[in-house]
PDB file of N, CA and C in Angstrom:
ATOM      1  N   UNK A   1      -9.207   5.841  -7.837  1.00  0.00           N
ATOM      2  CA  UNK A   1     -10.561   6.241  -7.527  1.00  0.00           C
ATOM      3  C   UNK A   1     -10.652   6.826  -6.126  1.00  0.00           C
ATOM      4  N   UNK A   2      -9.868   6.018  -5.327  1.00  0.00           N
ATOM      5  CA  UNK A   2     -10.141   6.694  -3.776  1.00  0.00           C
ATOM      6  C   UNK A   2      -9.309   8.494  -4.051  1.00  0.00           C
ATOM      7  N   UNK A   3      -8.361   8.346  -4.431  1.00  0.00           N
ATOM      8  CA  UNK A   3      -8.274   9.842  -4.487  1.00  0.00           C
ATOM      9  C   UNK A   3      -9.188  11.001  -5.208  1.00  0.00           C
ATOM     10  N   UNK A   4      -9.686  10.365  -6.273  1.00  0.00           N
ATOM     11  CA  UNK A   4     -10.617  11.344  -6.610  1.00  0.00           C
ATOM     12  C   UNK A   4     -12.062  11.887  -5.922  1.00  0.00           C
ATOM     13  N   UNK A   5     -12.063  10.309  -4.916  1.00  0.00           N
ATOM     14  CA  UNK A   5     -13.344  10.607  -3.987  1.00  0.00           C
ATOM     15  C   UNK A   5     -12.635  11.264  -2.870  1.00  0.00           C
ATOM     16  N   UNK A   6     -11.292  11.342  -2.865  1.00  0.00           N
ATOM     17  CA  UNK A   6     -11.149  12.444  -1.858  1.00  0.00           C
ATOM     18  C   UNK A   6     -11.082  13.402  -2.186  1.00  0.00           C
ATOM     19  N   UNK A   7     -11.042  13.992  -3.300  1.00  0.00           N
ATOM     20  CA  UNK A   7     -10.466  15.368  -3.440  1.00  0.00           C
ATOM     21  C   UNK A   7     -12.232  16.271  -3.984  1.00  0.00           C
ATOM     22  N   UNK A   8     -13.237  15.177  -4.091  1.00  0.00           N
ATOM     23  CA  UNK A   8     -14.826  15.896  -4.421  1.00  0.00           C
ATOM     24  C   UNK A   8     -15.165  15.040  -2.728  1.00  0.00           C
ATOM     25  N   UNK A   9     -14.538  15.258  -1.453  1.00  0.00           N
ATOM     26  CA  UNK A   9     -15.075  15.290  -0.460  1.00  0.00           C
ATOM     27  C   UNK A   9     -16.118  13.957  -0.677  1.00  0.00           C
ATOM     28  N   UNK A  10     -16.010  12.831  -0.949  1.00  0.00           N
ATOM     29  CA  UNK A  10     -16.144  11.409  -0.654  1.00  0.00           C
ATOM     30  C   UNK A  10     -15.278  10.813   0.090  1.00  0.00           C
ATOM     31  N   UNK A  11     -16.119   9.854   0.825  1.00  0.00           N
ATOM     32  CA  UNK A  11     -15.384   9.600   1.812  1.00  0.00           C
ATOM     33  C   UNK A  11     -14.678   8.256   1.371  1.00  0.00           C
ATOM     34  N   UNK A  12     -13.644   8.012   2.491  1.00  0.00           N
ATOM     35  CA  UNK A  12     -12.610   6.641   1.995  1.00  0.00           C
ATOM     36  C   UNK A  12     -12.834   6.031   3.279  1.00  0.00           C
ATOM     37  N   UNK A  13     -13.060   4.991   3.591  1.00  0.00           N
ATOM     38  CA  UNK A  13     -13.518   3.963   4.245  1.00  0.00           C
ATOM     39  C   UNK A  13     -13.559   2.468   3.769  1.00  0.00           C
ATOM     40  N   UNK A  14     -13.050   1.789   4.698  1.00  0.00           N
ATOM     41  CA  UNK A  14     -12.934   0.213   4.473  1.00  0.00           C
ATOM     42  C   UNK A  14     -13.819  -0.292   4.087  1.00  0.00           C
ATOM     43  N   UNK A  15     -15.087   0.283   4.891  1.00  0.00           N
ATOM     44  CA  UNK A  15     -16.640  -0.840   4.811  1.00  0.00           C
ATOM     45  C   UNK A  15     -17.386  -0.383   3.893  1.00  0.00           C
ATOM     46  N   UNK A  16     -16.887   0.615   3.050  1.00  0.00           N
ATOM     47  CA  UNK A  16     -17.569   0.698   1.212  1.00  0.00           C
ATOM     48  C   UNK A  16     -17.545  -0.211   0.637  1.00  0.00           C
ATOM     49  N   UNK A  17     -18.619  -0.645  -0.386  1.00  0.00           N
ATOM     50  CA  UNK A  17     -18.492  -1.713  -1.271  1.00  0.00           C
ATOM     51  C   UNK A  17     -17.268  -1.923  -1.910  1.00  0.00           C
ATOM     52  N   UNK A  18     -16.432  -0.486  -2.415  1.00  0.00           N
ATOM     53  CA  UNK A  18     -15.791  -0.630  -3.599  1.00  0.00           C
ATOM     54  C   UNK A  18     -14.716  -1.392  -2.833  1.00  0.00           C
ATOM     55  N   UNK A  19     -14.260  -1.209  -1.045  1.00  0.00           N
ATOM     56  CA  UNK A  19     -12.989  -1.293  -0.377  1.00  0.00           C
ATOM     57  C   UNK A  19     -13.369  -2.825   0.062  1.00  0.00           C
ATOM     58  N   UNK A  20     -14.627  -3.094   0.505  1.00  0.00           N
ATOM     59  CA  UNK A  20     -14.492  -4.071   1.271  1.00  0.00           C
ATOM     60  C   UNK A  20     -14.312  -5.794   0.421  1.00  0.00           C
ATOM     61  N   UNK A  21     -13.063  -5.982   0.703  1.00  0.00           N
ATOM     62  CA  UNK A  21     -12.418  -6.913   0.446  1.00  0.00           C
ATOM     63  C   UNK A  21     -11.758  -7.486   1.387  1.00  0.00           C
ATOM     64  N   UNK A  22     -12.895  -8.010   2.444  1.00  0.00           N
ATOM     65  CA  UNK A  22     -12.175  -8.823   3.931  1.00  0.00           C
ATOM     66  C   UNK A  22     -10.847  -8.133   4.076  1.00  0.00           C
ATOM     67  N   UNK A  23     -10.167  -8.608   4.607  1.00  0.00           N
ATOM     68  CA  UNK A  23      -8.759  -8.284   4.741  1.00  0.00           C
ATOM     69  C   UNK A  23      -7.448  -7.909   4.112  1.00  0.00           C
ATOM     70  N   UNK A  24      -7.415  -7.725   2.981  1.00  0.00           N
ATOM     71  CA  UNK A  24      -6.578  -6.952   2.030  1.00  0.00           C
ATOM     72  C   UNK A  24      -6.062  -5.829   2.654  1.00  0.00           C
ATOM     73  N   UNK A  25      -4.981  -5.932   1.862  1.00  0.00           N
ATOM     74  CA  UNK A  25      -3.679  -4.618   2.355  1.00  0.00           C
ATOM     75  C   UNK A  25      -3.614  -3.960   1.108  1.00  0.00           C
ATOM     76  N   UNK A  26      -3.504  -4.667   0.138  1.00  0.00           N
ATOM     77  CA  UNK A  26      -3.022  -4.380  -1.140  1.00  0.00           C
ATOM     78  C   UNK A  26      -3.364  -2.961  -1.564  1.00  0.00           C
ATOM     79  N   UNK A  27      -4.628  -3.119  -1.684  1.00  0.00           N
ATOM     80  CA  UNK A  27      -5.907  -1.647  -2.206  1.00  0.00           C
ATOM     81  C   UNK A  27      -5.497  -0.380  -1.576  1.00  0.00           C
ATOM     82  N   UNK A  28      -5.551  -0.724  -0.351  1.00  0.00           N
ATOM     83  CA  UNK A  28      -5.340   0.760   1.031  1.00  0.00           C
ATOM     84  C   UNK A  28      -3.405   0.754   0.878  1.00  0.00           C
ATOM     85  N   UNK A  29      -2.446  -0.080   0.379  1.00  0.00           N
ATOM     86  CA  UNK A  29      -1.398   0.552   0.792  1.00  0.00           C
ATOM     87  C   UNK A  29      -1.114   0.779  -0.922  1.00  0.00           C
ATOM     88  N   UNK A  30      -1.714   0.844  -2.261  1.00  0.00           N
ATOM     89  CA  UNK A  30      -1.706   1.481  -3.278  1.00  0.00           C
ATOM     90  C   UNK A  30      -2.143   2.756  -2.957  1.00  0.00           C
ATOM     91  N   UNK A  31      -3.320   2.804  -2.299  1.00  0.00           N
ATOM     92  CA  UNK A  31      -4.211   4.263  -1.870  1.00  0.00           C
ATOM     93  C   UNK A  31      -3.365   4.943  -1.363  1.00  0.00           C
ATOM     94  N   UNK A  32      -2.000   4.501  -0.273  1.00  0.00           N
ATOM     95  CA  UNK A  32      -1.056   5.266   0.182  1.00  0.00           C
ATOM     96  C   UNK A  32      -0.113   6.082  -0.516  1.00  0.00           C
ATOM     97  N   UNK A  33       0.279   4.974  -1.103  1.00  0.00           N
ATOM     98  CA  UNK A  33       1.179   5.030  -2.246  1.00  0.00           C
ATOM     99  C   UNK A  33       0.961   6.353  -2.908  1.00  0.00           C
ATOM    100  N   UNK A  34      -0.375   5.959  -3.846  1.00  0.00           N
ATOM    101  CA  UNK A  34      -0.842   7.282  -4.482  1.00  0.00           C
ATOM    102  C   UNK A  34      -0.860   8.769  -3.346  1.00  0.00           C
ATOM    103  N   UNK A  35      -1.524   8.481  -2.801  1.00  0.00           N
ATOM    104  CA  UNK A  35      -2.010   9.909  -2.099  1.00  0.00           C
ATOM    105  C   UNK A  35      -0.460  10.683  -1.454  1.00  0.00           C
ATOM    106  N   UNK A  36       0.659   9.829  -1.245  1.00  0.00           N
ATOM    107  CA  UNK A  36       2.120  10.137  -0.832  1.00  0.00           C
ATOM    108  C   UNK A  36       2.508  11.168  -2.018  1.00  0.00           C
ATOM    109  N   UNK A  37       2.181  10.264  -3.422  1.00  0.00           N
ATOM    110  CA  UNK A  37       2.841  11.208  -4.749  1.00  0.00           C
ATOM    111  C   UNK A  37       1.773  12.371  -4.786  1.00  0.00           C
ATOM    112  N   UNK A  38       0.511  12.429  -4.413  1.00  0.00           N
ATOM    113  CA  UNK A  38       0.155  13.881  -4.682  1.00  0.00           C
ATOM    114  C   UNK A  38      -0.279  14.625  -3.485  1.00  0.00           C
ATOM    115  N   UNK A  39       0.857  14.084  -2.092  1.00  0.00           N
ATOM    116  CA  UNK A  39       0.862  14.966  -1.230  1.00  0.00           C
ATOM    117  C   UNK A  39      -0.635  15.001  -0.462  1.00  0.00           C
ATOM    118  N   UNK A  40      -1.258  14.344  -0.446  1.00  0.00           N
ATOM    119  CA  UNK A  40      -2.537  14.422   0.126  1.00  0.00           C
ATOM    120  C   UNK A  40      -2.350  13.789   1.833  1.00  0.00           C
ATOM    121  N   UNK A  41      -1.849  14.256   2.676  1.00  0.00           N
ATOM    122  CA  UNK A  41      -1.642  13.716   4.021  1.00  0.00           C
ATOM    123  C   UNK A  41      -2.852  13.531   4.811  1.00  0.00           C
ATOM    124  N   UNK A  42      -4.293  13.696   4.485  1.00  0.00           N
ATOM    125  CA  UNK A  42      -5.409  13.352   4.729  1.00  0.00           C
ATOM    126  C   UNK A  42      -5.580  11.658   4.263  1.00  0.00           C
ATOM    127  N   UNK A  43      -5.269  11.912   3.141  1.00  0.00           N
ATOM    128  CA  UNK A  43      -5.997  10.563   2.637  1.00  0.00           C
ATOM    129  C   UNK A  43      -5.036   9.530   2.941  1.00  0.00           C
ATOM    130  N   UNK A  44      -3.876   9.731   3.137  1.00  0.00           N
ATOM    131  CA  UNK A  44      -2.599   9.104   3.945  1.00  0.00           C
ATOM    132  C   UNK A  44      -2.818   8.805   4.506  1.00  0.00           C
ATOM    133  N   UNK A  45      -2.876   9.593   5.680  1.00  0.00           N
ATOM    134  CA  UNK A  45      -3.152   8.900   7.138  1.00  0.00           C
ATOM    135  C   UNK A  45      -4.663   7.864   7.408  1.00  0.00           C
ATOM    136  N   UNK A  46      -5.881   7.866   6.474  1.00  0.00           N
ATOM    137  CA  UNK A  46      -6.693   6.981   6.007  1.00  0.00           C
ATOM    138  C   UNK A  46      -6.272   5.681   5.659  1.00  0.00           C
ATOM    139  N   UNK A  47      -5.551   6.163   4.919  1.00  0.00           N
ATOM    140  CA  UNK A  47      -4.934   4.598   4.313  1.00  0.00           C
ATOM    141  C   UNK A  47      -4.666   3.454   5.276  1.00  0.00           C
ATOM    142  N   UNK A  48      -3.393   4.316   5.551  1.00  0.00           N
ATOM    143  CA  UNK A  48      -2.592   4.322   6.906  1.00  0.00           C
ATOM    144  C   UNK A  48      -3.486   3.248   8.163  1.00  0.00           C
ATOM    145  N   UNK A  49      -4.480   3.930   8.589  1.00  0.00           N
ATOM    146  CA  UNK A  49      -5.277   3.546   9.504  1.00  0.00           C
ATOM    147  C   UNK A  49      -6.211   2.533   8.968  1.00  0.00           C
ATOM    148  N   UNK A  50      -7.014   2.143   7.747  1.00  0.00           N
ATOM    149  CA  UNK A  50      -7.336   1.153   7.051  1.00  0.00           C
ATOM    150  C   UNK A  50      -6.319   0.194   7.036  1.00  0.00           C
ATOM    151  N   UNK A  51      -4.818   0.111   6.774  1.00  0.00           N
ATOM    152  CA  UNK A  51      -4.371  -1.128   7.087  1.00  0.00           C
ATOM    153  C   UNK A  51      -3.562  -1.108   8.518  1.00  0.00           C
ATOM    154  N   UNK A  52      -3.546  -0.576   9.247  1.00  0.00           N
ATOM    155  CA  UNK A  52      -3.130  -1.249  10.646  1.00  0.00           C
ATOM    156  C   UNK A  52      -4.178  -1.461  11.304  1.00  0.00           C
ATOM    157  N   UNK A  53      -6.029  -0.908  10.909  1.00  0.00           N
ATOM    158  CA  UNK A  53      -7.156  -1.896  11.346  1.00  0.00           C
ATOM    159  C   UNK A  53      -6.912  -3.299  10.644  1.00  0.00           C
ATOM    160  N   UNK A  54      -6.685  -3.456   9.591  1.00  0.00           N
ATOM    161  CA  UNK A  54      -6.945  -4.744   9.000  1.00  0.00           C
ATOM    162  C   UNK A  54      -5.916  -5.398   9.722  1.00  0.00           C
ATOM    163  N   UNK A  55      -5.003  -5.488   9.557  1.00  0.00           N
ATOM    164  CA  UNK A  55      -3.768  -6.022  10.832  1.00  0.00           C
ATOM    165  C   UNK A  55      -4.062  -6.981  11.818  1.00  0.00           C
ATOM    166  N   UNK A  56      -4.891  -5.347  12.927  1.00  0.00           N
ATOM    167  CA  UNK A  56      -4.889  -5.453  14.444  1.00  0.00           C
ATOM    168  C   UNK A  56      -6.594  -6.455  14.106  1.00  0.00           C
ATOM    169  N   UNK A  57      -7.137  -6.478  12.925  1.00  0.00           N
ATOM    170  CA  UNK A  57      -8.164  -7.519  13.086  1.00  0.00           C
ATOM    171  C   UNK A  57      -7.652  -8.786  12.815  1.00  0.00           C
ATOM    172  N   UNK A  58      -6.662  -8.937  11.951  1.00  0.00           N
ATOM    173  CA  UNK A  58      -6.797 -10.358  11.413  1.00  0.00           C
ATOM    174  C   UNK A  58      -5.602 -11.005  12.519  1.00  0.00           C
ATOM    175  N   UNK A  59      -5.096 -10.333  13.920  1.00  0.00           N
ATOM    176  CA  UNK A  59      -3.986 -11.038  14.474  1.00  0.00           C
ATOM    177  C   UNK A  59      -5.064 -11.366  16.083  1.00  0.00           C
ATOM    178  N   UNK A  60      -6.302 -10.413  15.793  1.00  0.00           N
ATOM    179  CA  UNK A  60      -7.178 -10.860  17.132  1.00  0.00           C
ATOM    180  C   UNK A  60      -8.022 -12.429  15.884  1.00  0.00           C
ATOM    181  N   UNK A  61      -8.055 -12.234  15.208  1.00  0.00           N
ATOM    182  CA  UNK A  61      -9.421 -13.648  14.413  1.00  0.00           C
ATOM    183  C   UNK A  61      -8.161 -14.925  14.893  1.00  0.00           C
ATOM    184  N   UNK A  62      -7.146 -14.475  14.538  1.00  0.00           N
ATOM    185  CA  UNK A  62      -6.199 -15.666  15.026  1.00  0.00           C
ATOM    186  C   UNK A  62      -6.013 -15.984  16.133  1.00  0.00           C
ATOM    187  N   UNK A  63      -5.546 -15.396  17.353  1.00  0.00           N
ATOM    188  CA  UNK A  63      -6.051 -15.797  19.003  1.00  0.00           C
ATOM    189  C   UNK A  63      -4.666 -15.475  18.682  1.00  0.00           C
ATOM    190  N   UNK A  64      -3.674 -14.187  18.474  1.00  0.00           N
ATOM    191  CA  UNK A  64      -2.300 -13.644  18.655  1.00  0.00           C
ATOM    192  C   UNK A  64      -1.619 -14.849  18.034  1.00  0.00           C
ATOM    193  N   UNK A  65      -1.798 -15.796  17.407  1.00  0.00           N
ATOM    194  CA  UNK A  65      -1.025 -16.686  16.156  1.00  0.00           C
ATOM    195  C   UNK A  65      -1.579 -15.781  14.805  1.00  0.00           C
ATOM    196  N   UNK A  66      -0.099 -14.654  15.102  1.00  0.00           N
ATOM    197  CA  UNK A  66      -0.156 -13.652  13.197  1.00  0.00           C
ATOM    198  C   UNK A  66       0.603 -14.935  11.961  1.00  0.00           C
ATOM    199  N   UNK A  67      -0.751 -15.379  11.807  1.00  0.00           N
ATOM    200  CA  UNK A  67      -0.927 -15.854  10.303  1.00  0.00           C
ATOM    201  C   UNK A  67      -1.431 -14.931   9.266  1.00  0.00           C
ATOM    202  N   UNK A  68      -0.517 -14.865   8.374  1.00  0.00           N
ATOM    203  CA  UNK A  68      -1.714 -13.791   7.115  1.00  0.00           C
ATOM    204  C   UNK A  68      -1.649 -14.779   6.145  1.00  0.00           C
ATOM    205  N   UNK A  69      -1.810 -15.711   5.925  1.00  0.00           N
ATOM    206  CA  UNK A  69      -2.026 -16.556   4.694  1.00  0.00           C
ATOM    207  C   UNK A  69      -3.292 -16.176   3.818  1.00  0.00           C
ATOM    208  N   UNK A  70      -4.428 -15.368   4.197  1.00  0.00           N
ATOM    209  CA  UNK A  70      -5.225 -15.098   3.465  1.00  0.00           C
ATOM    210  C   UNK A  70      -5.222 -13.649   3.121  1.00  0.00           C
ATOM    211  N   UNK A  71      -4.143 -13.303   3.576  1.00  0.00           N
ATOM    212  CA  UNK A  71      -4.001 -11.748   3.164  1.00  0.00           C
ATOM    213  C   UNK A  71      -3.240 -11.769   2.167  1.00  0.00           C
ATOM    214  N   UNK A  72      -3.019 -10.562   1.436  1.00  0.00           N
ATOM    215  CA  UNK A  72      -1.991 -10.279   0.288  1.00  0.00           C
ATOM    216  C   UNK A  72      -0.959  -9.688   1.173  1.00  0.00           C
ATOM    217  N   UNK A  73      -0.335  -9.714   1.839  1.00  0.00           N
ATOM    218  CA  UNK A  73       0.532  -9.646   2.696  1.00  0.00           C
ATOM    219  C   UNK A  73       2.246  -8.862   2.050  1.00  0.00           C
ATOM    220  N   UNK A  74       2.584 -10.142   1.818  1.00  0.00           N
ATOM    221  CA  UNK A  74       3.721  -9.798   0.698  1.00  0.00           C
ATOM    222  C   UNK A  74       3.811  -9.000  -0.410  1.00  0.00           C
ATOM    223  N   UNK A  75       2.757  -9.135  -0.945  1.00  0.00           N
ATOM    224  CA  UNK A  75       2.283  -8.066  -2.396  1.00  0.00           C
ATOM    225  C   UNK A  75       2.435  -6.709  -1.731  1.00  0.00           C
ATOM    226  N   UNK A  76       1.546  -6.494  -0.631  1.00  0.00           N
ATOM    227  CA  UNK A  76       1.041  -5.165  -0.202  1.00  0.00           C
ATOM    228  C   UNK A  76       2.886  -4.636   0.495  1.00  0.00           C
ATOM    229  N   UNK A  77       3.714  -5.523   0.911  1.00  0.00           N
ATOM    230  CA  UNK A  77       5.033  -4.788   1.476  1.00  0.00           C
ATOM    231  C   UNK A  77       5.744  -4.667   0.730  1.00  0.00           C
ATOM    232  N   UNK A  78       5.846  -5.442  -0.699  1.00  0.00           N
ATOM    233  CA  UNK A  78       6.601  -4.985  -1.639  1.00  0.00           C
ATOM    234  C   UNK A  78       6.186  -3.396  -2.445  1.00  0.00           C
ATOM    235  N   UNK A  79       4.718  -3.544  -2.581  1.00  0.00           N
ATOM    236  CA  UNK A  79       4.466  -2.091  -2.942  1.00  0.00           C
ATOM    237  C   UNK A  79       5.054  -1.293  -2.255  1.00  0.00           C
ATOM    238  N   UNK A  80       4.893  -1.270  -1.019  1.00  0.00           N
ATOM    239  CA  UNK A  80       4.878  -0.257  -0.090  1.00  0.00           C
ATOM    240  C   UNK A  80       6.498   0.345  -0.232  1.00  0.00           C
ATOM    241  N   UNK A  81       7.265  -0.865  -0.057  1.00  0.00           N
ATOM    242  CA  UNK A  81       8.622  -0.475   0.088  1.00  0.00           C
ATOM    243  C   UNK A  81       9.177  -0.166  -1.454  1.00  0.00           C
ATOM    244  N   UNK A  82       8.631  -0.188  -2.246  1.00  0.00           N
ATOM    245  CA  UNK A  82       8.787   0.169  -3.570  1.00  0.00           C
ATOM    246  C   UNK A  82       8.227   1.234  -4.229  1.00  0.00           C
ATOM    247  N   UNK A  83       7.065   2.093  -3.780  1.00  0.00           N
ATOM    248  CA  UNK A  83       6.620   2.786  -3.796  1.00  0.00           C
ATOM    249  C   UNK A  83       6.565   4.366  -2.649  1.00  0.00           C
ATOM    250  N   UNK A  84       6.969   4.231  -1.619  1.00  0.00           N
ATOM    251  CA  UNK A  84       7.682   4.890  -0.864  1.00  0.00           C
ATOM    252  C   UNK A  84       8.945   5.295  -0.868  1.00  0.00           C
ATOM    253  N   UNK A  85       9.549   6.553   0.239  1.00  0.00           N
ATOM    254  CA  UNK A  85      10.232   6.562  -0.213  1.00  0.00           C
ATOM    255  C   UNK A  85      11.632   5.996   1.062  1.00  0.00           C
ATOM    256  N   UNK A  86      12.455   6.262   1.392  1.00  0.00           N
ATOM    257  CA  UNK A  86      12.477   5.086   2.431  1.00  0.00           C
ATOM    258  C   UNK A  86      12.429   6.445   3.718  1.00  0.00           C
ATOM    259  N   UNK A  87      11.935   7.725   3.320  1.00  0.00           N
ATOM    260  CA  UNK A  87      12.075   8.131   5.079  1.00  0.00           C
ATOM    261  C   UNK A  87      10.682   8.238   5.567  1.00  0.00           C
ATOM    262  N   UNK A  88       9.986   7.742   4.610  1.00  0.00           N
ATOM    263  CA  UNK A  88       8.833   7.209   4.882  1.00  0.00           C
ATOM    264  C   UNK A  88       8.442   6.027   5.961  1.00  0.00           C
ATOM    265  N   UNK A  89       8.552   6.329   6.920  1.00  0.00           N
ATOM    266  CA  UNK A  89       9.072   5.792   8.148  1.00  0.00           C
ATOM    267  C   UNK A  89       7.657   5.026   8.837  1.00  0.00           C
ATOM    268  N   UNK A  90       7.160   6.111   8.628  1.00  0.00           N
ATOM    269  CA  UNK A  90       5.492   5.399   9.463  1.00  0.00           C
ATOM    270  C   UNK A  90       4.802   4.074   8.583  1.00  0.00           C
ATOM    271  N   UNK A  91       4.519   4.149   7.496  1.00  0.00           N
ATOM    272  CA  UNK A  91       4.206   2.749   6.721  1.00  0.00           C
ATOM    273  C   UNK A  91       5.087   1.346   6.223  1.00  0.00           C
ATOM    274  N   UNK A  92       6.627   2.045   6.467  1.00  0.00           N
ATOM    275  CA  UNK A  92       7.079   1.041   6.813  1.00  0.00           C
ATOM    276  C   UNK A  92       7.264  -0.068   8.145  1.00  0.00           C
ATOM    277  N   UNK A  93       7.380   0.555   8.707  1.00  0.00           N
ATOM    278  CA  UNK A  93       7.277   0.156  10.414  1.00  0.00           C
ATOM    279  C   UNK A  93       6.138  -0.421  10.857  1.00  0.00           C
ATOM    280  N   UNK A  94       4.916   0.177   9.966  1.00  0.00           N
ATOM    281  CA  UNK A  94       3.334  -0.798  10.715  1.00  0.00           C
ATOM    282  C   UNK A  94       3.867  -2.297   9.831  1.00  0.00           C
ATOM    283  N   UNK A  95       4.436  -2.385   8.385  1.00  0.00           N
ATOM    284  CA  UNK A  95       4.705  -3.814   7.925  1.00  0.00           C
ATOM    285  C   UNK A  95       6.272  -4.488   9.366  1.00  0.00           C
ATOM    286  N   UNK A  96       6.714  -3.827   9.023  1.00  0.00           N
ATOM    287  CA  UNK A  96       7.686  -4.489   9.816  1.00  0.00           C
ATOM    288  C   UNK A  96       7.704  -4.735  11.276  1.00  0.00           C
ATOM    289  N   UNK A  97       7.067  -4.539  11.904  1.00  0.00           N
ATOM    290  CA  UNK A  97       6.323  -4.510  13.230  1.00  0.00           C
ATOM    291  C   UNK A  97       5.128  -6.083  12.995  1.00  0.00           C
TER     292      UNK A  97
END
């Protein structure tokens, strides 16, 4: 869905109903995923920036103790690294970082 609201010029944003799901990775690094296979480097770099906000929020709610126990965490790096391709360098590195 997020790609089709990108491609009729809707916007993709976290704080939409359809996205906002507290802190999830999962959604925005599928959204990557997808938008990688049809070349869309707009909606990429969206993604992109939707989860290294969610990140850089949930490691300030902790006081710099990075707990993600309420994140999908693991789910969202297995996609990523499974769905990428590996010189896909920038979305791997925000997980592994």
């Amino acid at each position: 869905m997020a790609l089709f609201r990108h491609l009729y010029g809707l916007p993709y944003a976290a704080d939409l109903p359809v996205w906002h799901d507290g802190l999830s990775l999962l959604p925005h690094g599928l959204v990557y995923i997808t938008a990688a296979k049809y070349q869309s480097q707009t909606l990429q770099t969206e993604a992109y920036s939707n989860m290294r906000n969610n990140l850089r929020l949930q490691s300030k709610v902790r006081s710099n103790l990075l707990v993600y126990s309420d994140l999908d965490l693991l789910d969202a790096i297995r996609a990523m690294f499974a769905g990428t391709t590996s010189h896909d360098k920038r979305d791997r590195g925000l997980f592994i970082r």
